[in-house]
C-alpha atoms as a PDB file:
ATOM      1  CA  UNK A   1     101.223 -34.008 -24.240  1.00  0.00           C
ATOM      2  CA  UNK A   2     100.654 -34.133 -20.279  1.00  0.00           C
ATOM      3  CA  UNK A   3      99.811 -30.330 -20.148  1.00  0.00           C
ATOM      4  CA  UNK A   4      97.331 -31.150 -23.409  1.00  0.00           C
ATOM      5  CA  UNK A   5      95.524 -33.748 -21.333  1.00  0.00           C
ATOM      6  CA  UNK A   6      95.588 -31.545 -18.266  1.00  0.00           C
ATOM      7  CA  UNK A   7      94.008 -28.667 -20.262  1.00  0.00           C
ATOM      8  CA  UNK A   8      91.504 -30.471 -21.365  1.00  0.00           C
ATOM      9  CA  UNK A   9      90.612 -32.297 -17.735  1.00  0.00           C
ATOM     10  CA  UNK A  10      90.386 -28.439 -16.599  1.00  0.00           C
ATOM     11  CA  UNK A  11      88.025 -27.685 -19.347  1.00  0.00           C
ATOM     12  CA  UNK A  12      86.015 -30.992 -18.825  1.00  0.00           C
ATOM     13  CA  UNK A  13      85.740 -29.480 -14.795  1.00  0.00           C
ATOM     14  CA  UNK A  14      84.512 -26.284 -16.038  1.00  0.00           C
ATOM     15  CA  UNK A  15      81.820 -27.184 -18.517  1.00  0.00           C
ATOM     16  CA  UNK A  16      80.207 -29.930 -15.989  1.00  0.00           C
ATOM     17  CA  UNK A  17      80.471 -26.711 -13.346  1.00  0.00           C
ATOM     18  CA  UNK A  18      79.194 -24.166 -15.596  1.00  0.00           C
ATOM     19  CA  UNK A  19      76.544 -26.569 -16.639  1.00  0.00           C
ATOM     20  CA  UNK A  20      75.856 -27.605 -13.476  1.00  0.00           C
ATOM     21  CA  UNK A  21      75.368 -24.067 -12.144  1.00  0.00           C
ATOM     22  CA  UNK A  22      73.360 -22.996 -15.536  1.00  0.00           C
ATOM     23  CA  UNK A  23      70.581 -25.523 -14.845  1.00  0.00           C
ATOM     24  CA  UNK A  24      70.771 -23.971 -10.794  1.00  0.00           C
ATOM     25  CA  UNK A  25      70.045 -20.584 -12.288  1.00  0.00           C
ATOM     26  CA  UNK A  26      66.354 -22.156 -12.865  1.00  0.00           C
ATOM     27  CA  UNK A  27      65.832 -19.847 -16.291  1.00  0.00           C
ATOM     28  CA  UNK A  28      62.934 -22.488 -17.630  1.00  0.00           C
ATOM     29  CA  UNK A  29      60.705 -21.716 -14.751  1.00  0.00           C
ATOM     30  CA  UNK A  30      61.301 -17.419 -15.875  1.00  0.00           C
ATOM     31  CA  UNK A  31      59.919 -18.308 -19.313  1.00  0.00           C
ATOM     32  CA  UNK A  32      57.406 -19.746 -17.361  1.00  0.00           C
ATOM     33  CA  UNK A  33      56.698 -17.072 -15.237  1.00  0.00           C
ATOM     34  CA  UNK A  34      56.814 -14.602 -17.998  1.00  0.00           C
ATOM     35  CA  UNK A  35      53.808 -16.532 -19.363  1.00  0.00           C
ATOM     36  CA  UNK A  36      51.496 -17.223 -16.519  1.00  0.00           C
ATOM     37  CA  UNK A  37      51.693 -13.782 -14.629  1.00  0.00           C
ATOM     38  CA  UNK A  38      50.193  -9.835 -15.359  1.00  0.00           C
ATOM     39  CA  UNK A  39      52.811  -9.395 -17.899  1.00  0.00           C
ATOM     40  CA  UNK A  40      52.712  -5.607 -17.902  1.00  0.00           C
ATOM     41  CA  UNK A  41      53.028  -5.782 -14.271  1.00  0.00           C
ATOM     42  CA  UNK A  42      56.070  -7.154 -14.414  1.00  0.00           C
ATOM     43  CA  UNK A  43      57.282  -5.103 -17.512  1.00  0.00           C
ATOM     44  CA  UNK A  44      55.901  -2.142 -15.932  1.00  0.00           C
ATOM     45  CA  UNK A  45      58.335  -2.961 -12.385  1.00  0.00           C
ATOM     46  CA  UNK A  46      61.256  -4.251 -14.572  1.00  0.00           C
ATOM     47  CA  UNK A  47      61.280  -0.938 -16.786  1.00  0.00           C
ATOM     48  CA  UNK A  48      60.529   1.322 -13.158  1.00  0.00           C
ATOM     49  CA  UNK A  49      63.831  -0.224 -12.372  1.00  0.00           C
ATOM     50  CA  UNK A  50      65.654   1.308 -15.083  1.00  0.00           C
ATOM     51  CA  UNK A  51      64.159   4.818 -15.135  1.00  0.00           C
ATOM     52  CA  UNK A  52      65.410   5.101 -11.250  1.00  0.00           C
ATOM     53  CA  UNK A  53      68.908   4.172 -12.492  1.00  0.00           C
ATOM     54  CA  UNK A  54      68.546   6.766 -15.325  1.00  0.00           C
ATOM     55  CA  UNK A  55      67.297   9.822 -14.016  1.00  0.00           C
ATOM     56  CA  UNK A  56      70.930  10.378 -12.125  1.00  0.00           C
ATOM     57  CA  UNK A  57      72.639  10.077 -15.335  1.00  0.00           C
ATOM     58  CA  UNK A  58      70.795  13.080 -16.674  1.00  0.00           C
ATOM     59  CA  UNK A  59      70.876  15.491 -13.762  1.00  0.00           C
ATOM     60  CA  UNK A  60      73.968  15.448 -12.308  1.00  0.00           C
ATOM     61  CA  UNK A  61      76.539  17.418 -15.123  1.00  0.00           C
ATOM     62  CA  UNK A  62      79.552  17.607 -13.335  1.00  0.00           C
ATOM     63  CA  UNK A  63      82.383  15.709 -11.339  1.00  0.00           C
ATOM     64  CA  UNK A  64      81.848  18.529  -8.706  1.00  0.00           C
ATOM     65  CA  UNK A  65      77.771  17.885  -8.957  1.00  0.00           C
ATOM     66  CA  UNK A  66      78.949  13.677  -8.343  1.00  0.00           C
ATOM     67  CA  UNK A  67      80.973  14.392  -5.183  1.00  0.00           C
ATOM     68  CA  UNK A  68      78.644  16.674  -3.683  1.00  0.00           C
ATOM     69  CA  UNK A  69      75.511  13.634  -3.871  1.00  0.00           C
ATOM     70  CA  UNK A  70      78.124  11.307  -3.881  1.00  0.00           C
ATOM     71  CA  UNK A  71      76.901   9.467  -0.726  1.00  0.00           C
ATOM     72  CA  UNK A  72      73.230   9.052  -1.768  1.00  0.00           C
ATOM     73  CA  UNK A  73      74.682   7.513  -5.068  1.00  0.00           C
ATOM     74  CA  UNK A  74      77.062   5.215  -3.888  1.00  0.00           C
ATOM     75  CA  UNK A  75      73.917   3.713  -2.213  1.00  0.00           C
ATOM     76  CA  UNK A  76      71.434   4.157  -5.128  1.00  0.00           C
ATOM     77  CA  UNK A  77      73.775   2.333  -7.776  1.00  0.00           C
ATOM     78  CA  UNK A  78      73.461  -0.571  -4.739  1.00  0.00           C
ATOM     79  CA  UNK A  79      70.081  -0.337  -4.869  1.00  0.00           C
ATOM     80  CA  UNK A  80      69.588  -0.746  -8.449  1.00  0.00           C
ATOM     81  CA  UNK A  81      71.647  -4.006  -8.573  1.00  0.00           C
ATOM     82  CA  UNK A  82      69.687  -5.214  -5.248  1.00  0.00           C
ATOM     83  CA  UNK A  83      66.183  -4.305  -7.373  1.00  0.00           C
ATOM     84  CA  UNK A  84      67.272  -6.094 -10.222  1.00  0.00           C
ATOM     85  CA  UNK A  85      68.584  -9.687  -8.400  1.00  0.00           C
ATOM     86  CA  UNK A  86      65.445  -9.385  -6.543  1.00  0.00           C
ATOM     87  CA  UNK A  87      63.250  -9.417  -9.841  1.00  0.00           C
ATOM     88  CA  UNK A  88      65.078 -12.388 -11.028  1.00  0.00           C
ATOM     89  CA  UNK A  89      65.035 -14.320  -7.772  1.00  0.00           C
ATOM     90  CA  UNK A  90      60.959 -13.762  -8.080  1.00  0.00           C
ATOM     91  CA  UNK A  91      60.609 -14.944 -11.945  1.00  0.00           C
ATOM     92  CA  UNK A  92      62.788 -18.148 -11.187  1.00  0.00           C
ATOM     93  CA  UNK A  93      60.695 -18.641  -8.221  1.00  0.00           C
ATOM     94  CA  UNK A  94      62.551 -17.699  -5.155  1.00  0.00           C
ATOM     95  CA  UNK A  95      59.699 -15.446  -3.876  1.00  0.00           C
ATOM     96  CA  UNK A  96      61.476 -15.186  -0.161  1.00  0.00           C
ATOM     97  CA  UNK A  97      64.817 -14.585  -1.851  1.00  0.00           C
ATOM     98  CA  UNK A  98      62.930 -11.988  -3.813  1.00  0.00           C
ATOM     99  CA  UNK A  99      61.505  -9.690  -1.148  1.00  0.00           C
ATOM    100  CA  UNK A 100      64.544 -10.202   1.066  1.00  0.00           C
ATOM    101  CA  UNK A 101      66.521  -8.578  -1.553  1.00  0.00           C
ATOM    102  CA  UNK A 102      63.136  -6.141  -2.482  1.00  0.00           C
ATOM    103  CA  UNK A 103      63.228  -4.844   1.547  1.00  0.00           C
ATOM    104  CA  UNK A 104      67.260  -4.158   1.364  1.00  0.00           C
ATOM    105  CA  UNK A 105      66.418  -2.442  -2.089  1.00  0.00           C
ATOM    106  CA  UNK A 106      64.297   0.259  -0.235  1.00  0.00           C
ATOM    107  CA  UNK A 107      66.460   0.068   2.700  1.00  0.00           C
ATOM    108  CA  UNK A 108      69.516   1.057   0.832  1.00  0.00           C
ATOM    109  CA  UNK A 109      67.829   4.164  -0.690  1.00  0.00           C
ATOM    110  CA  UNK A 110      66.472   5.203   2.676  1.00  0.00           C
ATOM    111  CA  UNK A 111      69.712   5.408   4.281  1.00  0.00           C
ATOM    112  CA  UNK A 112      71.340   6.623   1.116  1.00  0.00           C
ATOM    113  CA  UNK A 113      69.403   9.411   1.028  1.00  0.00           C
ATOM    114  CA  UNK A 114      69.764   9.949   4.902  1.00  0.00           C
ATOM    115  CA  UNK A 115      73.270   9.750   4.814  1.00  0.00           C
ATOM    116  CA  UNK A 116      73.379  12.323   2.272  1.00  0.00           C
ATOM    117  CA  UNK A 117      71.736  14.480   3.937  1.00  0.00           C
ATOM    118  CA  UNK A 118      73.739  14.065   7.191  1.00  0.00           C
ATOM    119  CA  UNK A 119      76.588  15.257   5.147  1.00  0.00           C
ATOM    120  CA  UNK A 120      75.217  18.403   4.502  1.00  0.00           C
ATOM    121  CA  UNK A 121      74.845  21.582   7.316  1.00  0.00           C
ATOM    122  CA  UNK A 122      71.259  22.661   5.993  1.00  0.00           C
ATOM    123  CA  UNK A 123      70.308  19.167   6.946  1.00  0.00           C
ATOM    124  CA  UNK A 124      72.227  18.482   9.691  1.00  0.00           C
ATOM    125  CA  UNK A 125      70.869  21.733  11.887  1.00  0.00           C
ATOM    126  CA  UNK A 126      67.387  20.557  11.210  1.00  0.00           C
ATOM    127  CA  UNK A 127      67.635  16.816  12.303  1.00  0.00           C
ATOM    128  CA  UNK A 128      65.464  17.818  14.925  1.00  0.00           C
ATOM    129  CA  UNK A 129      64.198  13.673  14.835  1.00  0.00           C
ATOM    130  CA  UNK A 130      67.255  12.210  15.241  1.00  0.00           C
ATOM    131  CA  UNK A 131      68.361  15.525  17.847  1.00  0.00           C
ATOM    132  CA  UNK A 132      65.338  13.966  20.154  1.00  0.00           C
ATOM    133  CA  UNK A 133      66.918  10.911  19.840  1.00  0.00           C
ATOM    134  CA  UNK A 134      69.425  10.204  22.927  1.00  0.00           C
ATOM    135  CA  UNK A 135      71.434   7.253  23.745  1.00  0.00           C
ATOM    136  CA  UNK A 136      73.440   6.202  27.054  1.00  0.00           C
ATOM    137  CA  UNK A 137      77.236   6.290  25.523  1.00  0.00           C
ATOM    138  CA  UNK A 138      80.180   6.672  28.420  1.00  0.00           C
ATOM    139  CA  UNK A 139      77.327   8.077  30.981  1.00  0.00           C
ATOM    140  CA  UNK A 140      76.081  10.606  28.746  1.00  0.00           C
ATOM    141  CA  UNK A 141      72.908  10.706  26.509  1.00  0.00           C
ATOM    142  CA  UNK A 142      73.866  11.565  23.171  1.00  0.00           C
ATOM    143  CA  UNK A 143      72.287  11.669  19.872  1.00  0.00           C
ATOM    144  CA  UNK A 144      74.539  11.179  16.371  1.00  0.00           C
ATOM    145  CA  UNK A 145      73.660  14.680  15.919  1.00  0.00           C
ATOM    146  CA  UNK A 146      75.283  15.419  18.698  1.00  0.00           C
ATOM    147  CA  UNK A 147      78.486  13.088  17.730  1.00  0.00           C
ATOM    148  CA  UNK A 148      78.567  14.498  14.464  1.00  0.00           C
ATOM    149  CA  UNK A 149      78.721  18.318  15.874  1.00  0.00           C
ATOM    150  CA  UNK A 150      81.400  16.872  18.242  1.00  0.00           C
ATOM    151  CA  UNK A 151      83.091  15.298  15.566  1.00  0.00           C
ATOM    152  CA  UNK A 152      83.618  18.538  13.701  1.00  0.00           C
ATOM    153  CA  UNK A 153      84.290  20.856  16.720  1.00  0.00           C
ATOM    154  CA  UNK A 154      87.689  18.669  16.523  1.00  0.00           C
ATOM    155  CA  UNK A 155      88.454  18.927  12.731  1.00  0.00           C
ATOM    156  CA  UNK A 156      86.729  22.272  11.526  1.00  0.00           C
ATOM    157  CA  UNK A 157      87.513  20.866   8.174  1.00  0.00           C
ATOM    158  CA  UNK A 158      85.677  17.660   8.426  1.00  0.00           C
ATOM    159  CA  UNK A 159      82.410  20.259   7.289  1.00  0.00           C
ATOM    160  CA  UNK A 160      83.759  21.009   4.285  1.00  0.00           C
ATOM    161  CA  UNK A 161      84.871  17.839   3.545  1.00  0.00           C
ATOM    162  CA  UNK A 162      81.845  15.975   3.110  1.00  0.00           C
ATOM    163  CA  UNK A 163      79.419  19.137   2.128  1.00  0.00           C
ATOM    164  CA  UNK A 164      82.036  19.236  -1.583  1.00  0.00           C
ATOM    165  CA  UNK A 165      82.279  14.888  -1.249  1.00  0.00           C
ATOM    166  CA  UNK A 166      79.347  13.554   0.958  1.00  0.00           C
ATOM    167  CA  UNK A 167      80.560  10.138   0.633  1.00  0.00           C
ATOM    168  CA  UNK A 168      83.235  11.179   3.013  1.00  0.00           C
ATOM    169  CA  UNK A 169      80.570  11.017   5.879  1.00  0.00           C
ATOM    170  CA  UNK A 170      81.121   7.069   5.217  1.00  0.00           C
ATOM    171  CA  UNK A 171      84.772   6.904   6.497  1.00  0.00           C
ATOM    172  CA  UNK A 172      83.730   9.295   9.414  1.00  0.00           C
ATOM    173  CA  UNK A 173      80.630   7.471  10.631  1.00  0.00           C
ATOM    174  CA  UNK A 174      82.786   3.607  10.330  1.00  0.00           C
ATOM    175  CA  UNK A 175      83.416   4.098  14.309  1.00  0.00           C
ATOM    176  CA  UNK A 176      79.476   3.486  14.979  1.00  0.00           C
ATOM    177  CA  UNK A 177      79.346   0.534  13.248  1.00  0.00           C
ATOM    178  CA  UNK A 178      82.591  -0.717  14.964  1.00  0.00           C
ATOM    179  CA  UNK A 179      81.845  -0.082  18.561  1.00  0.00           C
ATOM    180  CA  UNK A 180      79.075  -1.699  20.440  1.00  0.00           C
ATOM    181  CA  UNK A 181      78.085   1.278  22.462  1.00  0.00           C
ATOM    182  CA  UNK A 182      78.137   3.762  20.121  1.00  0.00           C
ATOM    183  CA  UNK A 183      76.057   1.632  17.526  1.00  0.00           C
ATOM    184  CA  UNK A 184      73.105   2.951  19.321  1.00  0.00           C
ATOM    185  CA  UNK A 185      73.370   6.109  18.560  1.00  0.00           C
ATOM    186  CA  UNK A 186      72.704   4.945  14.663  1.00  0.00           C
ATOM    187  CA  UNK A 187      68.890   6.089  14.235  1.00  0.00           C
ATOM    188  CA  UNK A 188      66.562   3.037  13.229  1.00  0.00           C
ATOM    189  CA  UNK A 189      64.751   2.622   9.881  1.00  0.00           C
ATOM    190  CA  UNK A 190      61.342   4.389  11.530  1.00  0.00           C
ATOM    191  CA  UNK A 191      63.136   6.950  12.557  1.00  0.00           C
ATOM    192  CA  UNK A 192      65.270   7.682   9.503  1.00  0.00           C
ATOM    193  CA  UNK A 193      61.844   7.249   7.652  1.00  0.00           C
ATOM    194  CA  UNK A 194      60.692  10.545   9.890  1.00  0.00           C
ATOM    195  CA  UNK A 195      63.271  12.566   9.827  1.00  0.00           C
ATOM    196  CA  UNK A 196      63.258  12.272   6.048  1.00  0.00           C
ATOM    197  CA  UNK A 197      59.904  12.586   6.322  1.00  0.00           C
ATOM    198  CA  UNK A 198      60.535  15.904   8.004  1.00  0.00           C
ATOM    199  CA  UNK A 199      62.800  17.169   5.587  1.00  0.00           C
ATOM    200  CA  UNK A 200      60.220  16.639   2.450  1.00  0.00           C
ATOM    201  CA  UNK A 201      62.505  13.887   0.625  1.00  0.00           C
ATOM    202  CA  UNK A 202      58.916  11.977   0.579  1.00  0.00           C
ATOM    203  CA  UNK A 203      57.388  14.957  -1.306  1.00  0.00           C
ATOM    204  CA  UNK A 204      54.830  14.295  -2.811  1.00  0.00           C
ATOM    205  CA  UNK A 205      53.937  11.408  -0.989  1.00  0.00           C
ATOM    206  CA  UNK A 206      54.087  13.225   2.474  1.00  0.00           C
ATOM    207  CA  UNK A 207      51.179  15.442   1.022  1.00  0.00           C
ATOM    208  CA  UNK A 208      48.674  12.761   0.305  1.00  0.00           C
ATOM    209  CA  UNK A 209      49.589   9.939   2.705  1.00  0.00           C
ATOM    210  CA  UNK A 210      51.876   9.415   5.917  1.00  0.00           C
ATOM    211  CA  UNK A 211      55.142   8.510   4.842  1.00  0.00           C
ATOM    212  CA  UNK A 212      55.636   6.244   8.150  1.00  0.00           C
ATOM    213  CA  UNK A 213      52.508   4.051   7.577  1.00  0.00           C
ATOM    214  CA  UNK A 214      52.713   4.456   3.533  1.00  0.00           C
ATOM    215  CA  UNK A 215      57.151   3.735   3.738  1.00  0.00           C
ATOM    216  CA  UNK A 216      57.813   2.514   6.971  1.00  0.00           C
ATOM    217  CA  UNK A 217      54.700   0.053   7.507  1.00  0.00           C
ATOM    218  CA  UNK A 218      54.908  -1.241   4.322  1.00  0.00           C
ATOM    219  CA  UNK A 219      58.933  -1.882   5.066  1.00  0.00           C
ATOM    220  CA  UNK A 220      58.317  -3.033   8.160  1.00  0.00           C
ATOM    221  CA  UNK A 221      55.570  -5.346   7.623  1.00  0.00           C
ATOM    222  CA  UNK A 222      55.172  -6.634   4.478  1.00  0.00           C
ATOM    223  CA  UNK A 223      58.684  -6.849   3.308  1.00  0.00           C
ATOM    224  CA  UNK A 224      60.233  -7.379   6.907  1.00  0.00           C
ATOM    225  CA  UNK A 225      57.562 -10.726   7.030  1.00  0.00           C
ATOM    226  CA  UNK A 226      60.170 -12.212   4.513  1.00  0.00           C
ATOM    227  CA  UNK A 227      63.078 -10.905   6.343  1.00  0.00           C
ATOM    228  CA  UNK A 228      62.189 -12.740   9.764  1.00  0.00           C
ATOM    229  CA  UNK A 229      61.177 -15.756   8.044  1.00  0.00           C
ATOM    230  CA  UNK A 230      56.885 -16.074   8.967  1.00  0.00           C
ATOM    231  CA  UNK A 231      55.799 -19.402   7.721  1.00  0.00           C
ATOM    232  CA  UNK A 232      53.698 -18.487   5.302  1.00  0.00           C
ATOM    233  CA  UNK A 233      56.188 -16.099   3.454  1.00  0.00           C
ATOM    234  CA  UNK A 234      58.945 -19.265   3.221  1.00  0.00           C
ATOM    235  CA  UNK A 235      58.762 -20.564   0.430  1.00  0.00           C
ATOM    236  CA  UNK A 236      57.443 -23.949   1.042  1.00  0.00           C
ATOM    237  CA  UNK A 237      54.600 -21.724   3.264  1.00  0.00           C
ATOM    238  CA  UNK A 238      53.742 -20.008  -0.197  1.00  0.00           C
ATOM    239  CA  UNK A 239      53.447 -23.631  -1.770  1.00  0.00           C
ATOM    240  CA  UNK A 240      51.781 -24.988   0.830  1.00  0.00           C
ATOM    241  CA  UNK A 241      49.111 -22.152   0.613  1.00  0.00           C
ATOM    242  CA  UNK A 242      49.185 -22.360  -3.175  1.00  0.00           C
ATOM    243  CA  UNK A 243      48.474 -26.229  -3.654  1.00  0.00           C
ATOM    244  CA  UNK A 244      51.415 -26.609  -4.952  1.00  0.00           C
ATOM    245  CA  UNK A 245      54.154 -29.671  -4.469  1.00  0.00           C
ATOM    246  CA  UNK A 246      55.826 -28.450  -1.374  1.00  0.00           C
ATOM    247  CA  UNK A 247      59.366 -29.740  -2.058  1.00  0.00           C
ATOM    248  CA  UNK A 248      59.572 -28.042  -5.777  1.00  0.00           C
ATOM    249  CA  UNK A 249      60.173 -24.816  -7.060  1.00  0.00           C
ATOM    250  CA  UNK A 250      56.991 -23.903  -8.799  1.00  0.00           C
ATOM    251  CA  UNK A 251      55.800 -20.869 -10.691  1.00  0.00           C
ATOM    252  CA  UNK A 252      52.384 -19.370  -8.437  1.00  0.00           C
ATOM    253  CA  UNK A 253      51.368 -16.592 -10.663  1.00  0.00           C
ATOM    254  CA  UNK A 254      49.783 -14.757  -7.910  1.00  0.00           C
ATOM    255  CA  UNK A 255      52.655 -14.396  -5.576  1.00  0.00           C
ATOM    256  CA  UNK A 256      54.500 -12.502  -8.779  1.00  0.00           C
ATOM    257  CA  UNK A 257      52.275 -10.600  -9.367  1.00  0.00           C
ATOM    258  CA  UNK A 258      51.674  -9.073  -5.695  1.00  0.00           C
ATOM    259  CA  UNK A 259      55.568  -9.003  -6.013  1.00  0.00           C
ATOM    260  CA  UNK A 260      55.597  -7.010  -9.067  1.00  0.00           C
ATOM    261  CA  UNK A 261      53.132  -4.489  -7.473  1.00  0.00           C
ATOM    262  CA  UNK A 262      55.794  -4.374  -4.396  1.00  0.00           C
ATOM    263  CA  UNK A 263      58.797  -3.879  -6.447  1.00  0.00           C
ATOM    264  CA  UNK A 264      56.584  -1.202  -8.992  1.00  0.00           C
ATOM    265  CA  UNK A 265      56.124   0.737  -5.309  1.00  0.00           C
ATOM    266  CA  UNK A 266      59.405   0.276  -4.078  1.00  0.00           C
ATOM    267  CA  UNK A 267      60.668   2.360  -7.253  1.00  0.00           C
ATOM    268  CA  UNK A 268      58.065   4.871  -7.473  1.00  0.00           C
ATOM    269  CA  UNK A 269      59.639   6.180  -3.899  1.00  0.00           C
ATOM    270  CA  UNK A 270      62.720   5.343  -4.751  1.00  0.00           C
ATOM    271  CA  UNK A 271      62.515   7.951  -7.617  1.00  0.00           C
ATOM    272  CA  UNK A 272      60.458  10.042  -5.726  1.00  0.00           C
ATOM    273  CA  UNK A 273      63.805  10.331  -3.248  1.00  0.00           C
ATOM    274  CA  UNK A 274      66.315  10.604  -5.526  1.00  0.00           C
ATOM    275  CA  UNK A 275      64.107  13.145  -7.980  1.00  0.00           C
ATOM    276  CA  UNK A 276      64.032  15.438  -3.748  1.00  0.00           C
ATOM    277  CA  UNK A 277      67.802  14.572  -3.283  1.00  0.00           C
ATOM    278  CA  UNK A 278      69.238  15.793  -6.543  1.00  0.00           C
ATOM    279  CA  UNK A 279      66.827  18.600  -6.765  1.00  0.00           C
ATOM    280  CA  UNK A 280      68.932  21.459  -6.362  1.00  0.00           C
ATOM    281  CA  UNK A 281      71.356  20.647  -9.121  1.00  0.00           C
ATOM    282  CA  UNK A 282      68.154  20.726 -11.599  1.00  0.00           C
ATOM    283  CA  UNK A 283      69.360  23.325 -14.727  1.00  0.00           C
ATOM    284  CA  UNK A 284      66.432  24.772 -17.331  1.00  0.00           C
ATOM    285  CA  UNK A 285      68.542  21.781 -19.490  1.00  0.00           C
ATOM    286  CA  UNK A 286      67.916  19.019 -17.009  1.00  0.00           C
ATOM    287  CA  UNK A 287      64.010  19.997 -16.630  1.00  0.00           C
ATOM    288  CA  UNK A 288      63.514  19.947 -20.344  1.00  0.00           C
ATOM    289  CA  UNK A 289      65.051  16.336 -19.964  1.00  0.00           C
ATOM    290  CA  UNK A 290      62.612  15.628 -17.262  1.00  0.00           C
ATOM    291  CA  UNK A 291      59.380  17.064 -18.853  1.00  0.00           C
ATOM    292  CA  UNK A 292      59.981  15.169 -21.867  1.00  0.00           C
ATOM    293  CA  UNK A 293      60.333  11.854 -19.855  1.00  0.00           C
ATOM    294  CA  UNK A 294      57.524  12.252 -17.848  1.00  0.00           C
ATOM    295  CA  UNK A 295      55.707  10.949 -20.553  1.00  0.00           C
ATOM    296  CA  UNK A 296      57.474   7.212 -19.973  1.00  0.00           C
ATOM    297  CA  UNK A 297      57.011   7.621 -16.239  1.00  0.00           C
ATOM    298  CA  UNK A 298      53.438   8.101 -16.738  1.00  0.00           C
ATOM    299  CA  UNK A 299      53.203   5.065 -19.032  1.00  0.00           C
ATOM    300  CA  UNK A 300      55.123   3.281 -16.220  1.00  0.00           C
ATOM    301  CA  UNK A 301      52.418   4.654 -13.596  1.00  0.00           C
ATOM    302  CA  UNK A 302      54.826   5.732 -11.605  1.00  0.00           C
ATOM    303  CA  UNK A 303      51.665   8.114  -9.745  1.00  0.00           C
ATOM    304  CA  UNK A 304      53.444  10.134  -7.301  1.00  0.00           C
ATOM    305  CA  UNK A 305      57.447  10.185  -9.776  1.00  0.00           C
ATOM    306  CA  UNK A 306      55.029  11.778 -12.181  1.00  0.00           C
ATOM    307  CA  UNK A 307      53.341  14.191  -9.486  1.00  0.00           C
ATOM    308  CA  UNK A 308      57.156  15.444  -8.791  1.00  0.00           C
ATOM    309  CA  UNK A 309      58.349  15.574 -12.037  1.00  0.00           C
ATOM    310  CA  UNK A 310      55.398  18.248 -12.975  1.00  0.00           C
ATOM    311  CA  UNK A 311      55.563  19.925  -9.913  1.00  0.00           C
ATOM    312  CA  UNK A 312      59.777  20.459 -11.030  1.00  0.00           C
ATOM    313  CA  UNK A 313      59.386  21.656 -13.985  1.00  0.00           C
ATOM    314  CA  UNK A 314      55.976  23.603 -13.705  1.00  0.00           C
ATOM    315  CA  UNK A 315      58.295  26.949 -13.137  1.00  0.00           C
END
């Protein structure tokens, strides 16, 4: 009888929790949202989301085609969890929460894709960005192309390692992050924005528009603002601007909807990347695929996704 009551005392705790949390998870004010903002703005961001998270699934065919972009997607399938939390933080009202987790959404397929590419030789001999790039570590100037070479001229087979599994590059870069001194060598986001810049992964964006003031200053600036905290991009700061009641989460219809245009161009470069990084395992098979989605990522206006997607499978 004692473990009977005791069961039920632990089920009692869990409903009042679950409840508890369940009214936290503020879903009234998304049906809210979902009624007062640019509805296909948001539709049109929330599906965006889902075609970057789909177009890997379609042209990589192999185990031996996963390994060898293996780094880029550990980061990308990252990114699409970050890009979905982020639209939910925004519809329940947590705009700051929202483009906190928007900015680490783009910064995780940044450095995926530049970590991918540090895995592989044809990159790695033209970093000539991150070459330039010296710091002071043990009275020399050095540059993590320089580390990496070193790195390898100590285990030959380190190369040929992480060119088959570029996720490998992860366990071999873990000292940088570890060690004070050599965390300087790690290139900043600007600078990983220009050496990818300098490698085309922006193409087609790199043709029409700098990628530093069209990636990178957008980053930096407008999603960054959230990041450091500015007054006006705290929450309250938004309400405050907005009219609204200061102290309560409230739905402002034109903060979601800027957000929606954010998040829309956060994925159009994110598939713009990942369309650049997985480009050479493209097969007649996987640009049929393509060609006949281009028509959703049209829909989507995905502009410059689209522009890459003909330009692939034009030949």
């Amino acid at each position: 009888m004692k473990n009977e009551e005791i069961k039920m005392a632990e089920d009692s705790i869990f409903r009042k929790a679950f409840s508890h949390c369940l009214k936290e998870l503020n879903i009234p004010h998304i049906a809210i949202s979902l009624q007062k903002c640019d509805f296909e703005k948001i539709r049109k961001a929330h599906d965006s989301i889902h075609e970057f998270m789909l177009i890997p699934t379609h042209l990589i065919s192999s185990n031996e085609d996963f390994q060898a972009k293996s780094a880029f997607l550990i980061y990308h399938s990252e990114a699409f969890d970050q890009a979905h939390r982020s639209l939910l933080e925004s519809l329940s009202g947590y705009y700051n929460a929202a483009y906190t987790l928007l900015r680490n959404t783009l910064e995780l397929i940044l450095k995926g894709a530049f970590w991918e590419c540090m895995a592989h030789k044809r990159y790695r001999d033209n970093a000539e960005v991150i070459r330039k790039e010296r710091a002071k570590v043990e009275n020399h100037k050095i540059s993590l192309v320089d580390w990496l070479d070193e790195l390898i001229k100590q285990k030959p087979s380190i190369e040929d390692e992480v060119e088959k599994t570029s996720a490998g590059i992860y366990d071999k870069i873990s000292p940088l992050f570890e060690d004070g001194t050599l965390r300087k060598i790690i290139p900043s986001v600007k600078s990983i924005v220009k050496q990818l810049a300098d490698w085309k992964i922006f193409d087609p964006i790199q043709e029409i528009i700098d990628p530093v003031e069209y990636v990178y200053d957008f980053y930096y600036r407008e999603l960054s603002a959230d990041v450091h905290v500015a007054p006006d991009k705290t929450n309250v700061g938004r309400r405050l601007l907005a009219e609204k009641e200061l102290f309560e989460i409230e739905v402002i219809p034109d903060e979601l909807n800027k957000y929606a245009e954010d998040l829309h161009r956060v994925m159009d470069i994110g598939i713009v990347v990942e369309l650049n990084i997985l480009e050479d395992l493209i097969k007649e098979e996987s640009k049929k695929w393509l060609d006949e989605r281009l028509v959703v990522i049209t829909e989507l206006e995905l502009n410059y996704a689209s522009t890459k997607i003909v330009e692939m499978t034009k030949g």
